[in-house]
Protein backbone atom coordinates (compact mmCIF):
# COMPACT_ATOMS: atom_id res chain seq x y z
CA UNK A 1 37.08 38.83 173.96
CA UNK A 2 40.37 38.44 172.34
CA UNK A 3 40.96 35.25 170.09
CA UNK A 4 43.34 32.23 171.09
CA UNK A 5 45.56 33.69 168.21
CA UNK A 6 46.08 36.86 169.63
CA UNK A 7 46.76 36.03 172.93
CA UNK A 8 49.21 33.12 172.62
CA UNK A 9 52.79 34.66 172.29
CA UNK A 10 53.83 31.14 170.30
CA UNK A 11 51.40 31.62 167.49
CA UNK A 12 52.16 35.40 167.10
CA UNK A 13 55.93 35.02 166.90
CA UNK A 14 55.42 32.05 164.28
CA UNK A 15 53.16 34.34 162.67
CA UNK A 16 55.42 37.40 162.20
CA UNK A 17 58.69 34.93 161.37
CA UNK A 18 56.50 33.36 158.67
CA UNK A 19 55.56 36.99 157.67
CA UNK A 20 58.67 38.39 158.07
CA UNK A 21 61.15 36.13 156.22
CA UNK A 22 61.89 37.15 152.34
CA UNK A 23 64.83 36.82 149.81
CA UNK A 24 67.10 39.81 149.56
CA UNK A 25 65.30 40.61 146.48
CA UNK A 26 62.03 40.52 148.47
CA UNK A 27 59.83 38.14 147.08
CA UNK A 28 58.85 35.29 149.46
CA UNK A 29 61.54 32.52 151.00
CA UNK A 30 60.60 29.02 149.14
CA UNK A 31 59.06 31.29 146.00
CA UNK A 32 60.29 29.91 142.98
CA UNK A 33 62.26 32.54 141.47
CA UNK A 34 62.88 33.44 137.98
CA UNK A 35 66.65 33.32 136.45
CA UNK A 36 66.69 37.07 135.95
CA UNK A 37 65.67 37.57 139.43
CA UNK A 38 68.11 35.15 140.85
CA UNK A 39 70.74 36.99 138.85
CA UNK A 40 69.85 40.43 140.04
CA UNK A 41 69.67 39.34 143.31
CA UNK A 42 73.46 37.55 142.82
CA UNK A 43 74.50 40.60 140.96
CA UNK A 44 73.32 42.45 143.84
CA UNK A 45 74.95 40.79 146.99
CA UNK A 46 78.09 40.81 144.73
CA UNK A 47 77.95 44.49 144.41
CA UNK A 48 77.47 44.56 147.81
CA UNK A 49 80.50 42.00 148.60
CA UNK A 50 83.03 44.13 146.66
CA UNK A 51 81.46 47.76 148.37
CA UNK A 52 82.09 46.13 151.97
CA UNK A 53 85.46 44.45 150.69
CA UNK A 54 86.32 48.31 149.94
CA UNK A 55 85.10 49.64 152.66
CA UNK A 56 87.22 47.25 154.76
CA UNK A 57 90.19 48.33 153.02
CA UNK A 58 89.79 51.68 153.51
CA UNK A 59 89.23 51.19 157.20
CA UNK A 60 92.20 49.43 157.64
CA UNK A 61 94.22 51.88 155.32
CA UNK A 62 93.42 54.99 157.87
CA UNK A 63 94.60 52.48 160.59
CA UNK A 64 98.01 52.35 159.26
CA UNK A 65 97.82 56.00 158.41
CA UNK A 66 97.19 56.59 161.94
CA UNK A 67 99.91 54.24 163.63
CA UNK A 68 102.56 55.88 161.04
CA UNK A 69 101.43 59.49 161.73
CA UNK A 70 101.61 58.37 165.82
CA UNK A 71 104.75 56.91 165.26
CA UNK A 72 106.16 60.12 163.46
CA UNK A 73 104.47 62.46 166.01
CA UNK A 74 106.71 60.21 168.75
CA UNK A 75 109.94 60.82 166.89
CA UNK A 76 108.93 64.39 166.09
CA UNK A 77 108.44 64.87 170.27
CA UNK A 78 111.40 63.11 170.74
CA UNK A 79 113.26 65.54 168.29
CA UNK A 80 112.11 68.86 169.73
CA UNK A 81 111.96 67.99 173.15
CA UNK A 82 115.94 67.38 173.16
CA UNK A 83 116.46 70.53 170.91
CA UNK A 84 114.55 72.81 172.92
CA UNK A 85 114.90 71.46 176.48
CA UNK A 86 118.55 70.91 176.74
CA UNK A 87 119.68 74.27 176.96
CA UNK A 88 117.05 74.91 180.07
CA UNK A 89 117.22 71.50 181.40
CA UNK A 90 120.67 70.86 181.66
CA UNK A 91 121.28 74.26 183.22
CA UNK A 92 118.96 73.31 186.15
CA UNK A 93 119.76 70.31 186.28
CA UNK A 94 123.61 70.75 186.09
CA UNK A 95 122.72 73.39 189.10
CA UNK A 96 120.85 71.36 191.31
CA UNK A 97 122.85 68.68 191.05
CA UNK A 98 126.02 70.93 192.15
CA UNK A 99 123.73 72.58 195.04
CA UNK A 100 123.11 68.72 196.57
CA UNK A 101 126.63 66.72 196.08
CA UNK A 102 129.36 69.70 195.51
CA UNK A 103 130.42 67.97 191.94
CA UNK A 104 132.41 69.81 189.69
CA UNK A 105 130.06 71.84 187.47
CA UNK A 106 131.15 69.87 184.10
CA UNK A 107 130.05 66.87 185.68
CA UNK A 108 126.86 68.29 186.71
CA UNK A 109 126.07 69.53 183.45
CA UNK A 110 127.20 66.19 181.87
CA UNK A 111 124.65 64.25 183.75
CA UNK A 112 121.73 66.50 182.78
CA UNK A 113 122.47 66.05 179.31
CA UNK A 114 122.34 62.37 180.05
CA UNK A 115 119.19 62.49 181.50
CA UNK A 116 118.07 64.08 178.49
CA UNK A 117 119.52 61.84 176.41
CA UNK A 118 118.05 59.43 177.86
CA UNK A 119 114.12 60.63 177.73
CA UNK A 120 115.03 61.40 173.94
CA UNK A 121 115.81 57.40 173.88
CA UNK A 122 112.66 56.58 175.31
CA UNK A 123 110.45 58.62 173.29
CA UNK A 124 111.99 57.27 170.12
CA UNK A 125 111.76 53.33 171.30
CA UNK A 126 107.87 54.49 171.04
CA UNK A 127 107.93 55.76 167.89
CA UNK A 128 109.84 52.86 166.47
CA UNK A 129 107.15 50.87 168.02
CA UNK A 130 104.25 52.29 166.28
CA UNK A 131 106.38 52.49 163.22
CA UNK A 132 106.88 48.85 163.34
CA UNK A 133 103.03 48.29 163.60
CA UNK A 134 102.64 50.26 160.93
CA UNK A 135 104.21 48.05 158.70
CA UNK A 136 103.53 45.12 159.91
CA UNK A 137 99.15 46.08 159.15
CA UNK A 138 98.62 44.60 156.11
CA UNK A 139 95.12 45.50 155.93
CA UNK A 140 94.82 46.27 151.87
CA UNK A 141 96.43 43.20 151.16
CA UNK A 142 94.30 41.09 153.14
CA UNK A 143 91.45 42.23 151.47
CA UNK A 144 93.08 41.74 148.24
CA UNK A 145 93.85 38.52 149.11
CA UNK A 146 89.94 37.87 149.91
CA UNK A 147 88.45 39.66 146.55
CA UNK A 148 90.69 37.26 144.83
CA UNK A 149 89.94 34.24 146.71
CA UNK A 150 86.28 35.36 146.48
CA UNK A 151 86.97 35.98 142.22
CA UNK A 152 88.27 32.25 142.50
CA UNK A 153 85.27 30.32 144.46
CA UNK A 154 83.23 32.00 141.48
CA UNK A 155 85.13 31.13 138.92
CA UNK A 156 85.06 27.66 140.00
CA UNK A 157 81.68 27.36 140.09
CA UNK A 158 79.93 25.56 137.57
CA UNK A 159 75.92 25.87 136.70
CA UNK A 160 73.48 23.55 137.97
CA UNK A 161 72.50 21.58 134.73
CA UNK A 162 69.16 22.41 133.00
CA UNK A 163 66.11 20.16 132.57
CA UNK A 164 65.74 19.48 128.80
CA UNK A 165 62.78 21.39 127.75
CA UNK A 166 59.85 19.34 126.54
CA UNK A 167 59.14 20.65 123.41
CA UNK A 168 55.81 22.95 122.83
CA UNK A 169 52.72 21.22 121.55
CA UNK A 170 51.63 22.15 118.71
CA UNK A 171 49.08 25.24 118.50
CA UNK A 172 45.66 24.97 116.84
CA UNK A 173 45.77 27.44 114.02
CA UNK A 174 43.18 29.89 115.61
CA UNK A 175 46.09 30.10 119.03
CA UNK A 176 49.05 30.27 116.47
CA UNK A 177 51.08 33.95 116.83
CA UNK A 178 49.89 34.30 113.59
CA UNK A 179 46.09 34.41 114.58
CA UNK A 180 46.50 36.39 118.04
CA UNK A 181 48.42 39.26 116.22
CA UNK A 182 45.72 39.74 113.28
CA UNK A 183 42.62 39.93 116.17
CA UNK A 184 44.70 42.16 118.14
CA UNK A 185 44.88 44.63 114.47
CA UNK A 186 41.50 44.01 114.17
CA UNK A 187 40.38 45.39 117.24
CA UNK A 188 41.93 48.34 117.79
């Protein structure tokens, strides 16, 4: 038959959180810790602060990189599609256009270069649009902004201040350094 332990879900979640918690540095949550172990641990999550502050930066970098590229690929369309499609474009055009209304053919072919014109326009309102975001992501200097605000915080931090020390009794002559190193020759 299974205990009360096992088989109440309460006790066996309060179990594994009590089981479960630990300090980044993995000794136990209330342990007393040791200055050298609070610094590594500090040391640690600061190293780990300034890798994810990078990281972040980085990220946000390739964003930009991306928007400008986008934007450039929009003004590069915009560029060849008006170079290479007039000649075509405003033939047919200028063509159809004479077929349906019986214009004068300059006319016609002055409206098809419009028309091109005007898709030209609307492919580079894009790519100034992208452009625009691209300049306006400030991603690196966010981050910049944060490592030094984080630098700050730290700098204005101040240590706790420490107990005096009660000073050391006095050791009987046979505990004295003195005594423990000359047994320890002696034996070995």
């Amino acid at each position: 038959m299974h205990s009360q332990a096992q088989t109440d879900p309460v006790r066996r979640s309060k179990q594994k959180r009590e089981t479960a918690m630990s300090a980044p540095d993995g000794s136990p949550v209330g342990a007393e810790r040791s200055i050298g172990q609070l610094f590594a641990s500090a040391t640690a999550e600061m190293s780990a602060l300034v890798h994810d502050e990078i990281a972040l930066a980085k990220a946000q970098l390739r964003q930009d990189v991306k928007r400008g590229a986008t934007s450039g690929g929009a003004f590069m369309a915009a560029g060849v599609l008006l170079l290479f499609s007039l000649p075509m474009l405003n033939f047919a055009l200028a063509y159809g256009i004479r077929t349906w209304t019986d214009w004068n053919l300059a006319i016609c072919f002055l409206l098809s270069f419009a028309a091109n014109v005007l898709i030209a326009l609307v492919l580079a309102l894009i790519g100034l649009v992208f452009a625009k975001k691209a300049k306006k992501g400030r991603g690196p200097q966010k981050v910049a902004a944060s490592v030094k605000e984080s630098a700050g915080v730290l700098q204005k931090a101040k240590p706790h201040p420490r107990p005096a020390r009660p000073e050391l009794p006095e050791l009987p002559r046979d505990r004295a350094p003195e005594a423990i190193e000359a047994v320890a020759r002696s034996s070995s």
